[in-house]
PDB file of N, CA and C in Angstrom:
ATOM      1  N   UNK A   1       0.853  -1.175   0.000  1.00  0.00           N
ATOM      2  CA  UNK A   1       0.000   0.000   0.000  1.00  0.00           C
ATOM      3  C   UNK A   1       0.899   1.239   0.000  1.00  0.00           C
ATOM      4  N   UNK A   2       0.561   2.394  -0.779  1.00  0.00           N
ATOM      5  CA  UNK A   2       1.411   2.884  -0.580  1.00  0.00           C
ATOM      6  C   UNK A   2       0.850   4.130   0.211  1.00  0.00           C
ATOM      7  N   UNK A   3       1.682   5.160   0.911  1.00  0.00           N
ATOM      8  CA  UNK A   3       1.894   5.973   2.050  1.00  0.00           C
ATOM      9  C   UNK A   3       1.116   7.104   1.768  1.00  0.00           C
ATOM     10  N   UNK A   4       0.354   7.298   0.134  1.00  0.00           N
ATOM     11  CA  UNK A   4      -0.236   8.478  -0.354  1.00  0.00           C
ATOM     12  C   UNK A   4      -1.439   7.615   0.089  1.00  0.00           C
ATOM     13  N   UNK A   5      -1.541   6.721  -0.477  1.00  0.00           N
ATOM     14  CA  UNK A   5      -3.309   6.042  -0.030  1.00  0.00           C
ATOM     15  C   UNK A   5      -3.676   5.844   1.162  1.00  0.00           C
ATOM     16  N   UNK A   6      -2.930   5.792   1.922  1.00  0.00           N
ATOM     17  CA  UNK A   6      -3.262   5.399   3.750  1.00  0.00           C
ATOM     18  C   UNK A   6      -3.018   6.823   4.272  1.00  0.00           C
ATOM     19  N   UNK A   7      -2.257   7.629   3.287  1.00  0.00           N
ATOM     20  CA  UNK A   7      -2.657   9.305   4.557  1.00  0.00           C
ATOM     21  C   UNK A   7      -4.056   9.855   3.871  1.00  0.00           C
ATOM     22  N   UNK A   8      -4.272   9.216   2.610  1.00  0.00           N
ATOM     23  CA  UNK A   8      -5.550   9.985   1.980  1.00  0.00           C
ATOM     24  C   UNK A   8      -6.812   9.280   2.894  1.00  0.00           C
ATOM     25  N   UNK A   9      -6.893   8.044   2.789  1.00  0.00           N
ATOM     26  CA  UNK A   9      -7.569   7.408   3.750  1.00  0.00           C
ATOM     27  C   UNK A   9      -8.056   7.914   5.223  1.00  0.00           C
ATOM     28  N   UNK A  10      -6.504   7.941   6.076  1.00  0.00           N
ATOM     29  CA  UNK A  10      -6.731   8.634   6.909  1.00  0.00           C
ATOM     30  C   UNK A  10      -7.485   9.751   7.084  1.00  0.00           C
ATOM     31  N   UNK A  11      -6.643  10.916   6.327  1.00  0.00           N
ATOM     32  CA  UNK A  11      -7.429  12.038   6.547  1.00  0.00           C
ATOM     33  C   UNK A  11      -9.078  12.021   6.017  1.00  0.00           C
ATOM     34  N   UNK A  12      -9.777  11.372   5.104  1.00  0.00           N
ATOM     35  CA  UNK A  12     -10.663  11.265   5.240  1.00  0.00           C
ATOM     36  C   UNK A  12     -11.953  10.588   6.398  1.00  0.00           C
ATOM     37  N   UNK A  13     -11.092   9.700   7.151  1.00  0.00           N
ATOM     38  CA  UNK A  13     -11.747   9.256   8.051  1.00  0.00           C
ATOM     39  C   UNK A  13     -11.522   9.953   9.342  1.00  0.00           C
ATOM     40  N   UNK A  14     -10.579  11.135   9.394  1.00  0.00           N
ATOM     41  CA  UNK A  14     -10.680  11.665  10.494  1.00  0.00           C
ATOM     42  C   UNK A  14     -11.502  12.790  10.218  1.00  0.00           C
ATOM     43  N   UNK A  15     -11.791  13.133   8.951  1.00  0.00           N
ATOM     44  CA  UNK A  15     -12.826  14.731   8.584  1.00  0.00           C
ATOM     45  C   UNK A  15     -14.213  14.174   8.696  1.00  0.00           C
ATOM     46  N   UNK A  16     -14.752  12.699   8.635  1.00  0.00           N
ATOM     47  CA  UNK A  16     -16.014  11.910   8.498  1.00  0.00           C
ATOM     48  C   UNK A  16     -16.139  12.178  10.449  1.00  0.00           C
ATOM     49  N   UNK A  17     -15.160  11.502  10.751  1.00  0.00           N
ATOM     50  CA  UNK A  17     -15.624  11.495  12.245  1.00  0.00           C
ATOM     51  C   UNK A  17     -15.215  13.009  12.626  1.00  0.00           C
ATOM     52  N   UNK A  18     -15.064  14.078  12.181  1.00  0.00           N
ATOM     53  CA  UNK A  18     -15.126  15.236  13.103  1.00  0.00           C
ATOM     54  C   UNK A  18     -16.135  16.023  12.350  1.00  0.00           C
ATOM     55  N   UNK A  19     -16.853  15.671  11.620  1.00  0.00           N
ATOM     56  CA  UNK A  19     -18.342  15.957  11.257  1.00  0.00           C
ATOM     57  C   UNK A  19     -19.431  15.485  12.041  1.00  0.00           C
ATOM     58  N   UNK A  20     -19.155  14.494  11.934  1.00  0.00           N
ATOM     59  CA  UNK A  20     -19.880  13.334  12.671  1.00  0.00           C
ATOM     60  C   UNK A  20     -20.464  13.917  14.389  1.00  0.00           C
ATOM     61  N   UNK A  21     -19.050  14.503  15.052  1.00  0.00           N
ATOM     62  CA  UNK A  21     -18.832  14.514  16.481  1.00  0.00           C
ATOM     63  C   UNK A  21     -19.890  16.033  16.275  1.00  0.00           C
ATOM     64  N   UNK A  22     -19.538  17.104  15.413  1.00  0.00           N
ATOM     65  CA  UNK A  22     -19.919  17.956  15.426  1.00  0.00           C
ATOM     66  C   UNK A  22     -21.579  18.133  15.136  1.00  0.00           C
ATOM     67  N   UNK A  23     -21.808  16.861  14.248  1.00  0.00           N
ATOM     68  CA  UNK A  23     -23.718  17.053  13.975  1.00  0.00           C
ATOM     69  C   UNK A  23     -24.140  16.309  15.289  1.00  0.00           C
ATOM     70  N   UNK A  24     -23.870  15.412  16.085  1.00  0.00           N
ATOM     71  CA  UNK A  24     -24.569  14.696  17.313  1.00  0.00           C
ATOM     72  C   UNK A  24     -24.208  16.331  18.168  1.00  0.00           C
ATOM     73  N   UNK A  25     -23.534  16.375  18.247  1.00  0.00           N
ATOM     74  CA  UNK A  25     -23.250  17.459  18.975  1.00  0.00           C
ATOM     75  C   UNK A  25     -24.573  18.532  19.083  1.00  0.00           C
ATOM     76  N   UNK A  26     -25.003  18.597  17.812  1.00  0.00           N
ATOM     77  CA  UNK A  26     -25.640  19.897  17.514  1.00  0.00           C
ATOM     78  C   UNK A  26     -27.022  19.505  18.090  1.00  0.00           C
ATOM     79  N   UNK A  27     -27.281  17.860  17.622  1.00  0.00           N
ATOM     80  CA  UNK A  27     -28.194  17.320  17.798  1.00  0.00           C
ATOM     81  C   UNK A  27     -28.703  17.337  19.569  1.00  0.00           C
ATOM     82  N   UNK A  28     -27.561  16.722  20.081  1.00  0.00           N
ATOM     83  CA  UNK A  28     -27.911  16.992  21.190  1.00  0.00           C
ATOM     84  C   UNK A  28     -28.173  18.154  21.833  1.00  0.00           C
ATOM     85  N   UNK A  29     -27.861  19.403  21.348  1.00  0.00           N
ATOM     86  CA  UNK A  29     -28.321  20.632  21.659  1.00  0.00           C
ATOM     87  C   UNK A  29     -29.625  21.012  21.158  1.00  0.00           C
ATOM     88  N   UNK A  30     -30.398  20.575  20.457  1.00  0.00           N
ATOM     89  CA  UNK A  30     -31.795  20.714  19.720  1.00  0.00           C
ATOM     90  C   UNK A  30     -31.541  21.793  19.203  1.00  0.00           C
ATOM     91  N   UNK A  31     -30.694  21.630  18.262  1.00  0.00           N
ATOM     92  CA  UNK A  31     -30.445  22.670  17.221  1.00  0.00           C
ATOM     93  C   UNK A  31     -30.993  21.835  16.062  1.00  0.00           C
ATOM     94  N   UNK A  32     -31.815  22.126  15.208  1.00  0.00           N
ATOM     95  CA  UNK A  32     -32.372  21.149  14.066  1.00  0.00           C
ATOM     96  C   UNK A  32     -31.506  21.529  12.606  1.00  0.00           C
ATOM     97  N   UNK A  33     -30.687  22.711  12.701  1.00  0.00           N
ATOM     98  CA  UNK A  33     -30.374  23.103  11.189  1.00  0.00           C
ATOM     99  C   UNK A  33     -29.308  23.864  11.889  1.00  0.00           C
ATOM    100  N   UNK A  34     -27.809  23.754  10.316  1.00  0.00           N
ATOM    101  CA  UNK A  34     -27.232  24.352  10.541  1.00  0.00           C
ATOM    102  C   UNK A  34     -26.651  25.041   9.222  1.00  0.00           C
ATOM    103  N   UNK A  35     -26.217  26.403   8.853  1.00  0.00           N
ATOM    104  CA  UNK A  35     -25.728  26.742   7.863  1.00  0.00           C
ATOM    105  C   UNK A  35     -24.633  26.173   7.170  1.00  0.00           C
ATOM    106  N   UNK A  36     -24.585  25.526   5.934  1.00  0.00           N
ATOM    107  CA  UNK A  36     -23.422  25.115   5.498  1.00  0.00           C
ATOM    108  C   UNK A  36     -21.911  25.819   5.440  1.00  0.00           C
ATOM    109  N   UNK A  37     -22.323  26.997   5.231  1.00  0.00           N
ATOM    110  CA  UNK A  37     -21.000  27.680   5.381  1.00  0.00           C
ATOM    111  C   UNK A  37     -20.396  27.967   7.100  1.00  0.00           C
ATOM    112  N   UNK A  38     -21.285  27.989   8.023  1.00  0.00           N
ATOM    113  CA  UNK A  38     -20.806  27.841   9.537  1.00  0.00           C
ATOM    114  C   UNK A  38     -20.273  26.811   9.633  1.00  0.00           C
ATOM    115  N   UNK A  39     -20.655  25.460   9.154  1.00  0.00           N
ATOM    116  CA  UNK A  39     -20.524  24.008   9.186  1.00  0.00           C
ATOM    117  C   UNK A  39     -18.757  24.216   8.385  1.00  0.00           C
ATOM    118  N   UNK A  40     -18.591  24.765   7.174  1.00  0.00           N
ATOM    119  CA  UNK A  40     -17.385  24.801   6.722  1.00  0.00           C
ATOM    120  C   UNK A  40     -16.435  25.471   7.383  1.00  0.00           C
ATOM    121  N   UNK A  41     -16.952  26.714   7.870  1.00  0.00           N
ATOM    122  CA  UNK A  41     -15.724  27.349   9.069  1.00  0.00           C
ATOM    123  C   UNK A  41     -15.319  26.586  10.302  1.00  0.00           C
ATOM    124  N   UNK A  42     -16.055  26.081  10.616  1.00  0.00           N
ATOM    125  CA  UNK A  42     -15.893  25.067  11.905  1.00  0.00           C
ATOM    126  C   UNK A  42     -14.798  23.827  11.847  1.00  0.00           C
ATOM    127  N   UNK A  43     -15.244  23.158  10.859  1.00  0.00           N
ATOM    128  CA  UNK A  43     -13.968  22.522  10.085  1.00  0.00           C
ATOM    129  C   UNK A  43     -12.623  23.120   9.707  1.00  0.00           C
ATOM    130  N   UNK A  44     -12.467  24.258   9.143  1.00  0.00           N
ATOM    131  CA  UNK A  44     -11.576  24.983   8.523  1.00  0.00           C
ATOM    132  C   UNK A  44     -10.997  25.196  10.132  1.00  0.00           C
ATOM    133  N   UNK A  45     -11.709  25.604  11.217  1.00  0.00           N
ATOM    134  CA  UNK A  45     -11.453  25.546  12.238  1.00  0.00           C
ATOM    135  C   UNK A  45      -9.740  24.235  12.932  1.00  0.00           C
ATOM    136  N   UNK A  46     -10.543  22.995  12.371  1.00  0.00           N
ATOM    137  CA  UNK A  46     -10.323  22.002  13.258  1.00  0.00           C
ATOM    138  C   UNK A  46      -9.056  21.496  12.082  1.00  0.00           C
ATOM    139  N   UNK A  47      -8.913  22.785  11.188  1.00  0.00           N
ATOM    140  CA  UNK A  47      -7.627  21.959   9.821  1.00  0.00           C
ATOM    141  C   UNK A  47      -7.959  21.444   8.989  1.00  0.00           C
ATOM    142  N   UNK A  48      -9.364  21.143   8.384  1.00  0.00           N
ATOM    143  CA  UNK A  48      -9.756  20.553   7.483  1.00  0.00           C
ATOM    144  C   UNK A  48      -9.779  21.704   6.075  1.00  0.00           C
ATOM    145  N   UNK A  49      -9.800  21.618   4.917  1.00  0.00           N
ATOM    146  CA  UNK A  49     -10.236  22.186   3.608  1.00  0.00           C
ATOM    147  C   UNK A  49     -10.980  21.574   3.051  1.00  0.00           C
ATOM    148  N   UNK A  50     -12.218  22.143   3.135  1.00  0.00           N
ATOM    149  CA  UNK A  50     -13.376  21.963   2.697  1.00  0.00           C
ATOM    150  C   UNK A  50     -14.301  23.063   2.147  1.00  0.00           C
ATOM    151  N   UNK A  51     -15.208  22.749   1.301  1.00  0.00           N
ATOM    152  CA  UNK A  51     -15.815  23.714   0.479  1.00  0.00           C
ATOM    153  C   UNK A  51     -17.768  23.229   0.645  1.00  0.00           C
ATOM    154  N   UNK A  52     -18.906  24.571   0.996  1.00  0.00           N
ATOM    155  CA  UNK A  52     -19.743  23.769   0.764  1.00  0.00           C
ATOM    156  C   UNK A  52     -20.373  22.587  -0.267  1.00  0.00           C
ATOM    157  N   UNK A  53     -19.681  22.554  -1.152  1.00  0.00           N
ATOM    158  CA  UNK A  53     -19.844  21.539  -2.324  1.00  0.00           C
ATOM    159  C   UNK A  53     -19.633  20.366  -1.857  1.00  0.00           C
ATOM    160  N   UNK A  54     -18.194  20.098  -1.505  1.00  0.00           N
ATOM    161  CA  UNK A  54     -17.683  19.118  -0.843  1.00  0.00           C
ATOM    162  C   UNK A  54     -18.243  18.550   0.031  1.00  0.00           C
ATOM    163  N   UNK A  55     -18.916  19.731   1.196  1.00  0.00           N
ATOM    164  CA  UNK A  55     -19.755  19.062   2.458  1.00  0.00           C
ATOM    165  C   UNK A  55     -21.092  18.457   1.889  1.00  0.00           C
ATOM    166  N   UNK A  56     -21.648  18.895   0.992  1.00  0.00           N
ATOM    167  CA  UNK A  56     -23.164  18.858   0.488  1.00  0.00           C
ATOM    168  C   UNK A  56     -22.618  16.900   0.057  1.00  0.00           C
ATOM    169  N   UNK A  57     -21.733  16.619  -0.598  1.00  0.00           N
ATOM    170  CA  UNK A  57     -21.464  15.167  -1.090  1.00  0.00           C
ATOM    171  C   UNK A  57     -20.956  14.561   0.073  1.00  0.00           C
ATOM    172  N   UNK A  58     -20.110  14.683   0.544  1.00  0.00           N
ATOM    173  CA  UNK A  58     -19.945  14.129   2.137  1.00  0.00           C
ATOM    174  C   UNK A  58     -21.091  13.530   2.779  1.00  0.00           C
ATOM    175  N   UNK A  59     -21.978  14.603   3.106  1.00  0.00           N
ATOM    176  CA  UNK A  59     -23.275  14.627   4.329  1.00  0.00           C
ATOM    177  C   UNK A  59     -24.110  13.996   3.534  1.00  0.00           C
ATOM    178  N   UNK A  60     -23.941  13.459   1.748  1.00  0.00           N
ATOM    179  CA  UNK A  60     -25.309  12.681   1.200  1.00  0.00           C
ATOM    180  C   UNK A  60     -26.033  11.753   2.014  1.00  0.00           C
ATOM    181  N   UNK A  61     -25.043  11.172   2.473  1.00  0.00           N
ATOM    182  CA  UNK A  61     -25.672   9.300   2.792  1.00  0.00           C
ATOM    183  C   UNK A  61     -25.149   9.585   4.630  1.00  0.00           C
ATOM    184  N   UNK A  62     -24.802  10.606   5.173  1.00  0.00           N
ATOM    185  CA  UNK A  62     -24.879  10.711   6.455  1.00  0.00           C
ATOM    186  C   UNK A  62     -26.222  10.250   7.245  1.00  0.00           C
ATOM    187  N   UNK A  63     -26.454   9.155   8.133  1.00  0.00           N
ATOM    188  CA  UNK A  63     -27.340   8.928   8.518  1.00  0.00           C
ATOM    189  C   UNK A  63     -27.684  10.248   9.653  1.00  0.00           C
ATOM    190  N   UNK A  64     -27.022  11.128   9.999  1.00  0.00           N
ATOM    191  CA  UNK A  64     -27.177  12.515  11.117  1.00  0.00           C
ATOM    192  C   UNK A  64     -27.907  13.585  10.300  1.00  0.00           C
ATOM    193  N   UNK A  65     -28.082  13.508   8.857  1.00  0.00           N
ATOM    194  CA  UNK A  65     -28.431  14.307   8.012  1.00  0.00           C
ATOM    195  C   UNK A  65     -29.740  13.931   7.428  1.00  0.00           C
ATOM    196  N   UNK A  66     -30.776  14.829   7.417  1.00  0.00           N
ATOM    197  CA  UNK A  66     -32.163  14.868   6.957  1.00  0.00           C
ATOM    198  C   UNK A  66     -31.846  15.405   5.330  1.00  0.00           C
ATOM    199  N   UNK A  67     -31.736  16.443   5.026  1.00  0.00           N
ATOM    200  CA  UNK A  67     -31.673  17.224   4.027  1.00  0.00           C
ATOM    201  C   UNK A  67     -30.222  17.999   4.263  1.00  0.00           C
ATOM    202  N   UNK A  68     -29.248  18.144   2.905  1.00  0.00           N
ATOM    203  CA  UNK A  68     -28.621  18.635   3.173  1.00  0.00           C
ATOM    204  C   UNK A  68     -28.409  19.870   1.680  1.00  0.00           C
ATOM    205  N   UNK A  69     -28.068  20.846   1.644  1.00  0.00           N
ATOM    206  CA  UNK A  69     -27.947  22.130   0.671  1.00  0.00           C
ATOM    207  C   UNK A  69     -26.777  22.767   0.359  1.00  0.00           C
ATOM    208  N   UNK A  70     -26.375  23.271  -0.676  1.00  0.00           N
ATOM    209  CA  UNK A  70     -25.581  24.157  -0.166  1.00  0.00           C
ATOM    210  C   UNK A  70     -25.625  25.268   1.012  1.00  0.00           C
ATOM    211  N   UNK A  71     -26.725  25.633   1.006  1.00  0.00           N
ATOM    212  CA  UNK A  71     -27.152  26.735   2.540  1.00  0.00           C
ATOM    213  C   UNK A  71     -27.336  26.170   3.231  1.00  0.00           C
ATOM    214  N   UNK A  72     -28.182  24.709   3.328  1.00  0.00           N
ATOM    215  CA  UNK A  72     -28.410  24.498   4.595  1.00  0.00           C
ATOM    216  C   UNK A  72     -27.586  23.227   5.246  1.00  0.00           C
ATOM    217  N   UNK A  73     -27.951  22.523   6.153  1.00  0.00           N
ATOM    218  CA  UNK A  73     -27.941  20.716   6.658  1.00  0.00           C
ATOM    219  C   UNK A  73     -29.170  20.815   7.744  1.00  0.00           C
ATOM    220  N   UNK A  74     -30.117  20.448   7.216  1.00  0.00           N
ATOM    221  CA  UNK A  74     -31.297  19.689   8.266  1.00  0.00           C
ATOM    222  C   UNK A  74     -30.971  18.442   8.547  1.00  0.00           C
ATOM    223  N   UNK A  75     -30.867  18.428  10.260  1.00  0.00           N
ATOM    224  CA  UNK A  75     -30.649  17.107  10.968  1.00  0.00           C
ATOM    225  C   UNK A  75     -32.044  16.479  11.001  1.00  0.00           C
ATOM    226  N   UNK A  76     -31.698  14.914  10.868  1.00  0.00           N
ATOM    227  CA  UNK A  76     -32.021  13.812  10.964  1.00  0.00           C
ATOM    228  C   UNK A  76     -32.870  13.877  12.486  1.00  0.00           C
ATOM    229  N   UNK A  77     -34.555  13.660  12.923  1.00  0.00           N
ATOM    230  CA  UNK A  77     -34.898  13.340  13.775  1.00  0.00           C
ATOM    231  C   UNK A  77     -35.146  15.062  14.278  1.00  0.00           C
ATOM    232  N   UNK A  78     -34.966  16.267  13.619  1.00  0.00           N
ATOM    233  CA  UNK A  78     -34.660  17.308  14.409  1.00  0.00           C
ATOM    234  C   UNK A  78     -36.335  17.846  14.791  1.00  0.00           C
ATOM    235  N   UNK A  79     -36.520  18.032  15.801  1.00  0.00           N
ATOM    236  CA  UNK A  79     -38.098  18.520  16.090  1.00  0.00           C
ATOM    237  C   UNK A  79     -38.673  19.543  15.168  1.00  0.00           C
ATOM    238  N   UNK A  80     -39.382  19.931  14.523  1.00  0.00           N
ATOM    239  CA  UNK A  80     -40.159  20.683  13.846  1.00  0.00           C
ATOM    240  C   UNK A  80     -41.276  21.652  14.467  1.00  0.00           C
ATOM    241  N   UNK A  81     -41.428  22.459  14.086  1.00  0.00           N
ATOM    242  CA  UNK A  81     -42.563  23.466  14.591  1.00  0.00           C
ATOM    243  C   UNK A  81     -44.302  23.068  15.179  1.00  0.00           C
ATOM    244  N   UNK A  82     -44.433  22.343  13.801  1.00  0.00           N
ATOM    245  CA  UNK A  82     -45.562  21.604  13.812  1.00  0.00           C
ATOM    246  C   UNK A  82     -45.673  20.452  14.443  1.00  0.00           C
ATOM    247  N   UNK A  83     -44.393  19.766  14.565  1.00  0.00           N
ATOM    248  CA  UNK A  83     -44.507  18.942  15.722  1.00  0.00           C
ATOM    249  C   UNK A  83     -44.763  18.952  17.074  1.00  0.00           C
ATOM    250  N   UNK A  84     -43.872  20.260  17.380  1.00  0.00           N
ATOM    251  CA  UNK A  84     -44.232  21.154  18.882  1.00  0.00           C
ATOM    252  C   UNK A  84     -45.712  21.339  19.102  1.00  0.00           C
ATOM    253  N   UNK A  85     -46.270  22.037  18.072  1.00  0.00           N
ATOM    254  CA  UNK A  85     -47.902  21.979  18.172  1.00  0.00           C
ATOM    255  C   UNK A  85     -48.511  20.855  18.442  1.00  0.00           C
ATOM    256  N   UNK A  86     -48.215  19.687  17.787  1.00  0.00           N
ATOM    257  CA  UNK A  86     -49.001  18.541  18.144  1.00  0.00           C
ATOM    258  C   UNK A  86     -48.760  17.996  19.187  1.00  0.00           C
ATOM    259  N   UNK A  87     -47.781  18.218  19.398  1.00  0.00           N
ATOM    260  CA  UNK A  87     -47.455  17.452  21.075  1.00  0.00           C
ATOM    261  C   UNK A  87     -48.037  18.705  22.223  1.00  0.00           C
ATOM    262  N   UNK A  88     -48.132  19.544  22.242  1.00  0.00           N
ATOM    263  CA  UNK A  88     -48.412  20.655  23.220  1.00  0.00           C
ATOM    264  C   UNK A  88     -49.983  20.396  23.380  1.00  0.00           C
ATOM    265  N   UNK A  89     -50.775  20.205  21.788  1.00  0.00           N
ATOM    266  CA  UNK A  89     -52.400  20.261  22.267  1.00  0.00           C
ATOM    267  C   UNK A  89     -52.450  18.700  22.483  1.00  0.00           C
ATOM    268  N   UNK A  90     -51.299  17.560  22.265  1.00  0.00           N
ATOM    269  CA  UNK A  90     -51.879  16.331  23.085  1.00  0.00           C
ATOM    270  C   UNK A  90     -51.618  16.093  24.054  1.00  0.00           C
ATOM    271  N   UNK A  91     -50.895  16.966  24.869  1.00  0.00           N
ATOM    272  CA  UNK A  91     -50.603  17.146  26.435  1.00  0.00           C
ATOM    273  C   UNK A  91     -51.710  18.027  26.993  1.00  0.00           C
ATOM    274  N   UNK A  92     -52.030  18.741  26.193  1.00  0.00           N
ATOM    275  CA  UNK A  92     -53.332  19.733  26.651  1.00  0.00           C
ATOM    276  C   UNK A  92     -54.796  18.938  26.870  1.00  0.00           C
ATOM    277  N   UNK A  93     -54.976  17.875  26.026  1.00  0.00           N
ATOM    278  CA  UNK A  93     -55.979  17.413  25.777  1.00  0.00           C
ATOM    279  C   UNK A  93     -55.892  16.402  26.790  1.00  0.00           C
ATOM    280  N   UNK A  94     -54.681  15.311  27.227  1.00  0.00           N
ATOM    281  CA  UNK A  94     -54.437  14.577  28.209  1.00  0.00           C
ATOM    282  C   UNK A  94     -54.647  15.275  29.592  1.00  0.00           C
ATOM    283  N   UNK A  95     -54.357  16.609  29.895  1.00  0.00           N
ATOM    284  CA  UNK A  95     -54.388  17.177  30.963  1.00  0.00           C
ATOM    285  C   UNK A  95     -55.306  17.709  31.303  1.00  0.00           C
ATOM    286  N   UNK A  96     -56.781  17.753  30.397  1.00  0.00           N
ATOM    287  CA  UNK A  96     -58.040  18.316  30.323  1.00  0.00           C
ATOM    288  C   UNK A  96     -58.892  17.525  31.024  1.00  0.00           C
ATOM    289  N   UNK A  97     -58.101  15.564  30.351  1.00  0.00           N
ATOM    290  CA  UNK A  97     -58.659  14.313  30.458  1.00  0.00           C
ATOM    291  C   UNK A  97     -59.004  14.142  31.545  1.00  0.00           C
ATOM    292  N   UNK A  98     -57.298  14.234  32.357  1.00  0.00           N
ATOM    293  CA  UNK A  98     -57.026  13.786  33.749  1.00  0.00           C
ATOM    294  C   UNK A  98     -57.935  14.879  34.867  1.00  0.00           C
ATOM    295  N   UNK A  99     -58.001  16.120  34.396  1.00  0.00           N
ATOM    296  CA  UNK A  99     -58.643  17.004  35.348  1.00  0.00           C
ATOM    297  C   UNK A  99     -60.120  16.468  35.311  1.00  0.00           C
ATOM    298  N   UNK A 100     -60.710  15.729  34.388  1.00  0.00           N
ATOM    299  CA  UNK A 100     -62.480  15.835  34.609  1.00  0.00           C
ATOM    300  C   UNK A 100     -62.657  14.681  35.398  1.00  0.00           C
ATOM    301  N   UNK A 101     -61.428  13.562  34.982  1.00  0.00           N
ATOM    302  CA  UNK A 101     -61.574  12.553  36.086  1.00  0.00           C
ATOM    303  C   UNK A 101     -61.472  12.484  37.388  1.00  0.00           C
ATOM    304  N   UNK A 102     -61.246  13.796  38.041  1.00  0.00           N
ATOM    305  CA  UNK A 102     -60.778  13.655  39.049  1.00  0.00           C
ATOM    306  C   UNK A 102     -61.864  14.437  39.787  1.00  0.00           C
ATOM    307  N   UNK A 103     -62.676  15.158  38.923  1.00  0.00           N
ATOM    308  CA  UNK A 103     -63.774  16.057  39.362  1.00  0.00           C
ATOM    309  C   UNK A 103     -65.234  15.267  39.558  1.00  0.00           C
TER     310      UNK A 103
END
């Protein structure tokens, strides 16, 4: 093998996992979206050269990734607006439940 293919290797598998660390990351903050070009400084950050183009083919088949853009990356699983609504009036409606039963 030679020493160009195992550092190319490498460095690709260390830019996969410091994407990676950085979308759970986000995730766990309930951040649902993040700008692609923040997403590229952040990297550029950590030594990587990368371009949103580059990230947009990267993040295709990312299972952390819902939709990804040149502007944007919508995470995978990320709560939605309308979701908030539906869960708020079925806690409302459960808590309406529990109050008549008790009356």
């Amino acid at each position: 093998m030679k020493i160009s293919t195992l550092l190319s290797e490498n460095y690709k598998s260390q830019l996969m996992n410091d994407i990676n660390v950085y979308l759970v990351r986000l995730k766990a903050n309930g951040i649902p979206s993040i700008g692609t070009d923040i997403m590229v400084r952040e990297l550029e950050d950590l030594g990587h050269s990368v371009t949103p183009e580059s990230l947009v083919d990267l993040l295709g088949s990312s299972k952390y990734v819902q939709n990804v853009t040149v502007d944007s990356i919508e995470l995978e699983g990320a709560p939605t607006s309308s979701n908030d609504d539906t869960s708020r009036e079925t806690v409302k409606r459960l808590a309406k439940k529990a109050t008549q039963k008790r009356i």
